[in-house]
Structures are given as C-alpha cells and as structure tokens.
N, C-alpha and C. Protein backbone atom coordinates (compact mmCIF):
# COMPACT_ATOMS: atom_id res chain seq x y z
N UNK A 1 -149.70 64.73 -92.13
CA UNK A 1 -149.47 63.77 -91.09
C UNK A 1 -150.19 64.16 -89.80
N UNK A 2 -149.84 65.35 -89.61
CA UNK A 2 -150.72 65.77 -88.19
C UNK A 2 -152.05 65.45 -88.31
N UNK A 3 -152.68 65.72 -89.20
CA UNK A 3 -153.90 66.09 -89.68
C UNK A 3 -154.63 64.57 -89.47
N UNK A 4 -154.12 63.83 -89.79
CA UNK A 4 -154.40 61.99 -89.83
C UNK A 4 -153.92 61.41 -88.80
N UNK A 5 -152.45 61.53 -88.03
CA UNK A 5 -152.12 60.69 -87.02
C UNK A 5 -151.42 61.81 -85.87
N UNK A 6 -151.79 62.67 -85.97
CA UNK A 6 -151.39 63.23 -84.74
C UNK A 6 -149.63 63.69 -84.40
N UNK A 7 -149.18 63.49 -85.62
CA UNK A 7 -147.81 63.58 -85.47
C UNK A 7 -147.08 64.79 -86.49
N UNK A 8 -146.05 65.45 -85.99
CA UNK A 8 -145.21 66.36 -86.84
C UNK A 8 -144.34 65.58 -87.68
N UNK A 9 -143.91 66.09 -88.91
CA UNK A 9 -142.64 66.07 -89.65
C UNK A 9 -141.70 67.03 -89.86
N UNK A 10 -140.41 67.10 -90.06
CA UNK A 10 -139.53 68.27 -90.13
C UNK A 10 -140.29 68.47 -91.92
N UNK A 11 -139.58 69.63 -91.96
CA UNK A 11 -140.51 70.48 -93.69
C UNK A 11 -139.95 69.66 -94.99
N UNK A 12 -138.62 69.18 -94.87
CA UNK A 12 -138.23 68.81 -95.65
C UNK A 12 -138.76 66.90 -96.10
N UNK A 13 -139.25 67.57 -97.13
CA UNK A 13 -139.48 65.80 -97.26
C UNK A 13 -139.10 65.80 -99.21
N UNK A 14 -139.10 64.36 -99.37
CA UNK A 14 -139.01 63.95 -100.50
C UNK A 14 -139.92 62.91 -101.20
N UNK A 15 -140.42 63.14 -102.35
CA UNK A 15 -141.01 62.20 -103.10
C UNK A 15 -141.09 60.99 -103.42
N UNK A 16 -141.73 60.16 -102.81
CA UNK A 16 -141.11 59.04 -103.30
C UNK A 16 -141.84 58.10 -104.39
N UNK A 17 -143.32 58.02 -104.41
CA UNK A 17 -144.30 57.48 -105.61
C UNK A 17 -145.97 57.47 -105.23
N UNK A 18 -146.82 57.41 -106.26
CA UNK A 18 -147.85 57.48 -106.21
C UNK A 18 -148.10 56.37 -107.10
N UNK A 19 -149.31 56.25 -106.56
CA UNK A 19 -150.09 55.14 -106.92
C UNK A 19 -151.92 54.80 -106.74
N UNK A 20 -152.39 54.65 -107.36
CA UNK A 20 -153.87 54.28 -107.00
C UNK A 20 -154.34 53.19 -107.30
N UNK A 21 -155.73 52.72 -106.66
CA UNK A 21 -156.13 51.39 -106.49
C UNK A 21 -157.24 51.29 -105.78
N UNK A 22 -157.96 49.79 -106.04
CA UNK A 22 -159.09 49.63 -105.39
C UNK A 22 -158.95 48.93 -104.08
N UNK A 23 -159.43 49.27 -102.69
CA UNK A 23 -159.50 47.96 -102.12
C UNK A 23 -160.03 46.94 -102.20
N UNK A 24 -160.23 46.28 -101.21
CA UNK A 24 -161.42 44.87 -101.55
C UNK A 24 -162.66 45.13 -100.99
N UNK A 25 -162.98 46.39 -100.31
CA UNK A 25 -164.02 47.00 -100.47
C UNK A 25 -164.73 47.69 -101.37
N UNK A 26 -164.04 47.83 -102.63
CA UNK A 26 -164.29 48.79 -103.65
C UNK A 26 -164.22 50.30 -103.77
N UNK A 27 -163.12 51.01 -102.51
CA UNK A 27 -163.13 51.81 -102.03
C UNK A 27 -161.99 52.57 -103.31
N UNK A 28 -162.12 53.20 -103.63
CA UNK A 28 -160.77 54.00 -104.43
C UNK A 28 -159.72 55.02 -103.52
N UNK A 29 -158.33 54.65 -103.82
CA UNK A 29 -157.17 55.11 -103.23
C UNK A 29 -156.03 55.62 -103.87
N UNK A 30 -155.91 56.87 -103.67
CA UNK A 30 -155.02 57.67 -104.11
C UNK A 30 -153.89 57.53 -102.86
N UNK A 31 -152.77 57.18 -103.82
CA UNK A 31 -151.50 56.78 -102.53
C UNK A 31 -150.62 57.73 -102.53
N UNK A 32 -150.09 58.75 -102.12
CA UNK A 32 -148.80 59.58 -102.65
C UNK A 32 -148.11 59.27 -101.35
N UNK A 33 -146.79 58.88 -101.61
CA UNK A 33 -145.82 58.26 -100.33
C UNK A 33 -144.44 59.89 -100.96
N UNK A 34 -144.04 59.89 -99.28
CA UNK A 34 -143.06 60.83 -99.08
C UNK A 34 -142.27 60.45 -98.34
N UNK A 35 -140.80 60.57 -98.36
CA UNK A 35 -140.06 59.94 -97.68
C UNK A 35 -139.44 61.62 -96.60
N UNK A 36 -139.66 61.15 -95.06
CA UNK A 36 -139.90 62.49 -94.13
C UNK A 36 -139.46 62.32 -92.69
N UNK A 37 -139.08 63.05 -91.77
CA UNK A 37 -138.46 62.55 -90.76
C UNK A 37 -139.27 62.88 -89.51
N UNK A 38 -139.61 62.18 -88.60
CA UNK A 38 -140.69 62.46 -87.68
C UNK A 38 -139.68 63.53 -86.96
N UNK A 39 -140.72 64.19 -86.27
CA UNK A 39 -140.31 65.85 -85.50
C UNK A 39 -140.95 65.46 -83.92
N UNK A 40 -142.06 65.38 -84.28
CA UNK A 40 -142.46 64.80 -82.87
C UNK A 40 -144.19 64.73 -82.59
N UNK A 41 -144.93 64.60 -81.46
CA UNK A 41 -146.11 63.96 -81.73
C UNK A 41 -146.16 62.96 -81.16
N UNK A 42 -147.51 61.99 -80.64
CA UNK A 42 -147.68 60.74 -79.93
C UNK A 42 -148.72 60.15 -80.92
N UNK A 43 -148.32 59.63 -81.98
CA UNK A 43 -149.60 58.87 -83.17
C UNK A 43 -150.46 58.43 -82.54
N UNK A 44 -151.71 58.46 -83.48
CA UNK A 44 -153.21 57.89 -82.95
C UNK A 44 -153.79 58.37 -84.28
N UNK A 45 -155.00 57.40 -84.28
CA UNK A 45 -156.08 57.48 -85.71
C UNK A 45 -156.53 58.50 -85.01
N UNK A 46 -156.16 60.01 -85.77
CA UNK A 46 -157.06 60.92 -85.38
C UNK A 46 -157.99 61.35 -86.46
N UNK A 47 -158.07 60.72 -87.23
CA UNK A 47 -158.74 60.75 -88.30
C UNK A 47 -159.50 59.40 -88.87
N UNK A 48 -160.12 59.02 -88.04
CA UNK A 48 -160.63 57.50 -88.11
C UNK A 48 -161.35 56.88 -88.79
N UNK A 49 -161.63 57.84 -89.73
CA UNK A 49 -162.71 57.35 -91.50
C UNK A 49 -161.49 57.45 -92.35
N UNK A 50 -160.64 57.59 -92.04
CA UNK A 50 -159.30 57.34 -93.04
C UNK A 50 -158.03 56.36 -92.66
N UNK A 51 -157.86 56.54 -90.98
CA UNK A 51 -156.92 55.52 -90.55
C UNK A 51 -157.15 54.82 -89.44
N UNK A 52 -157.59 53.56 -89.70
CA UNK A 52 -157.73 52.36 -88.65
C UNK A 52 -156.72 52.71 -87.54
N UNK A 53 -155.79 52.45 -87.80
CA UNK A 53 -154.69 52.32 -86.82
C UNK A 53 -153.75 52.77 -86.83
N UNK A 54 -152.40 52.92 -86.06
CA UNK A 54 -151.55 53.34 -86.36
C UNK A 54 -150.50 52.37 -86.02
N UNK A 55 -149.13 51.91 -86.51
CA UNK A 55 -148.35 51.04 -86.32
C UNK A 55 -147.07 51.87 -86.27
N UNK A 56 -146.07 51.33 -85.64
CA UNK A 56 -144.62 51.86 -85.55
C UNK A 56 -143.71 50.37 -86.05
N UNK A 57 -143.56 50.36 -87.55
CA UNK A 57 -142.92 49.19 -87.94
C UNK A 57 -141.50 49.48 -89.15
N UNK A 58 -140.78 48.34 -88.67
CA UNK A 58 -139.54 48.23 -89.50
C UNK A 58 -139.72 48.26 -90.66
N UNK A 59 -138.91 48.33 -91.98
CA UNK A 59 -138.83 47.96 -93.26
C UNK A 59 -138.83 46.61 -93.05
N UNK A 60 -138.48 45.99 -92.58
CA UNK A 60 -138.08 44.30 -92.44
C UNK A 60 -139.74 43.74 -92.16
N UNK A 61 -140.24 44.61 -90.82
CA UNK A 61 -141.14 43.72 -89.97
C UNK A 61 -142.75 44.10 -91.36
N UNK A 62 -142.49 45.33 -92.00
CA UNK A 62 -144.10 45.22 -93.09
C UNK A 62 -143.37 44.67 -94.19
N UNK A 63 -142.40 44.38 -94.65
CA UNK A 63 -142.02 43.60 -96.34
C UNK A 63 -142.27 42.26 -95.44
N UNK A 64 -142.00 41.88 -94.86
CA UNK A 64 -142.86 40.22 -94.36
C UNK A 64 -143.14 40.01 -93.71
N UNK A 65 -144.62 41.29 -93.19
CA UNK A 65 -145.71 41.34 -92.85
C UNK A 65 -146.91 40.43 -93.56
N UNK A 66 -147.24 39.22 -92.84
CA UNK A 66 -148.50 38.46 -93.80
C UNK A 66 -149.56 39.20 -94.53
N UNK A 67 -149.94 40.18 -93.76
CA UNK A 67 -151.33 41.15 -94.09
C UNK A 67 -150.60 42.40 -95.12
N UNK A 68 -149.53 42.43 -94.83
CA UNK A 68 -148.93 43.71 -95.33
C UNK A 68 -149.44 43.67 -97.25
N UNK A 69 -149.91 44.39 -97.84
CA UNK A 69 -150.70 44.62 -99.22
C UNK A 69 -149.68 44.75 -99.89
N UNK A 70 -149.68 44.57 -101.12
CA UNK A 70 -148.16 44.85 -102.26
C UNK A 70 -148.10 46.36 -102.05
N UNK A 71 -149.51 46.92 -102.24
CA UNK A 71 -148.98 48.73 -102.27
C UNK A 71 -148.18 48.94 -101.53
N UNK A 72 -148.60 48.53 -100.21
CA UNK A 72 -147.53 48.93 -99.10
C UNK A 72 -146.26 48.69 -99.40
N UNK A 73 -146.11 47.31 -99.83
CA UNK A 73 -144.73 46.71 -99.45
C UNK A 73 -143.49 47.43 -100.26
N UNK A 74 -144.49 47.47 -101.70
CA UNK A 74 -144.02 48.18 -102.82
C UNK A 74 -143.19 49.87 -102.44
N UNK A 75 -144.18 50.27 -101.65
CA UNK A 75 -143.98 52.03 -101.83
C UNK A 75 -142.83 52.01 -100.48
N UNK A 76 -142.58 51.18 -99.49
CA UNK A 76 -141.86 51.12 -98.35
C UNK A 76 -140.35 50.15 -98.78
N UNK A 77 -140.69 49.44 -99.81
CA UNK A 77 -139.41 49.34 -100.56
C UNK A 77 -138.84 50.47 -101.69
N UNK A 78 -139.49 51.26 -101.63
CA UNK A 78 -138.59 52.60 -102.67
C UNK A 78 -138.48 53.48 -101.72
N UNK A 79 -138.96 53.73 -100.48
CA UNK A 79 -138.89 54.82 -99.98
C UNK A 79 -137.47 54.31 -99.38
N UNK A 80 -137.18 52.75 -98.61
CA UNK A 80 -136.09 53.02 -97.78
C UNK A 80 -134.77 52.66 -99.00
N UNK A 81 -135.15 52.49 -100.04
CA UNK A 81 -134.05 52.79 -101.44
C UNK A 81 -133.15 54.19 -101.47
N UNK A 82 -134.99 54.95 -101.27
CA UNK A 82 -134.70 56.74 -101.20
C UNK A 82 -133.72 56.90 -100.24
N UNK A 83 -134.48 56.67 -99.19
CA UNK A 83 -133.56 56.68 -97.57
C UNK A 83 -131.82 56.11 -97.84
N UNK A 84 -131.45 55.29 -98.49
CA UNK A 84 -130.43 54.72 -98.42
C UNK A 84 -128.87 55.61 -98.93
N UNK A 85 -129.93 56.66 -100.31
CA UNK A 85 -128.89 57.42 -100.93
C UNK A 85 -129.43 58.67 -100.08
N UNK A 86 -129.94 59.35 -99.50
CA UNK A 86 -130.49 60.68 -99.02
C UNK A 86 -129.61 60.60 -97.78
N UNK A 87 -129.25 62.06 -97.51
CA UNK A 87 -129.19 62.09 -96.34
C UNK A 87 -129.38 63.54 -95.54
N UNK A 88 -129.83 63.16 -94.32
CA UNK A 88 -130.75 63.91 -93.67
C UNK A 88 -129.73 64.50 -92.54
C-alpha cells in the first residue's frame, strides 16, 4: 500500500480473493484483494504507471458506481462480507 498510494496499514490483514483479467486496453491484471485497516498516511498515486488515482469510497457509493468494473464490485463485495464476520 505504501509503496502505490502513500499510505500505512496495521500488519494484520486478511485474504480476501484473487483474480486476473484483461483490461480494455489489453493490459493483463493480477488482482489479489486483502481485507486491512488503514494506520495512517495522506493517499496519492505515488506510483502513477500503476494507479491513476486515488478515491476514498463507500461499499454502497463503488457497488453503484456507473464506471465501477465487476472486478471491483465483485472483490469489494466479499471483502465487506469478510469485514462483517471479522473483527478487528
């Protein structure tokens, strides 16, 4: 996370799914999602051949997000599943 957006996580994280895929650029994407608790940090694409942007969004506001991609929607609906029985 630091490494890409400039931000910490506490150590403990959990698994939540992987996945790969093409964009519509033809770009290939290896997805591994972790479900993790921010520590602290001020996000920014600090890594900007990998992340456009950075967003601070709800489960609600990217599952019906227009632009929001199934991967996404997909891996942010199991993670806050994860989130629901976990506790931190």
């Amino acid at each position: 996370m630091f490494e890409e957006v400039g931000v910490k996580v506490k150590e403990k994280m959990d698994y939540v799914r992987n996945t790969s895929f093409k964009l519509d650029n033809g770009r290939e994407v290896i997805d591994i999602v972790f479900l993790c608790e921010f520590e602290n940090g001020e996000p920014f694409a600090k890594s900007p051949e990998e992340v456009d942007a950075v967003f601070w969004m709800s489960t609600d506001e990217i599952v019906n997000h227009p632009k929001a991609p199934i991967w996404l929607t997909d891996s942010i609906k199991e993670a806050e599943a994860l989130l629901k029985v976990k506790t931190y």
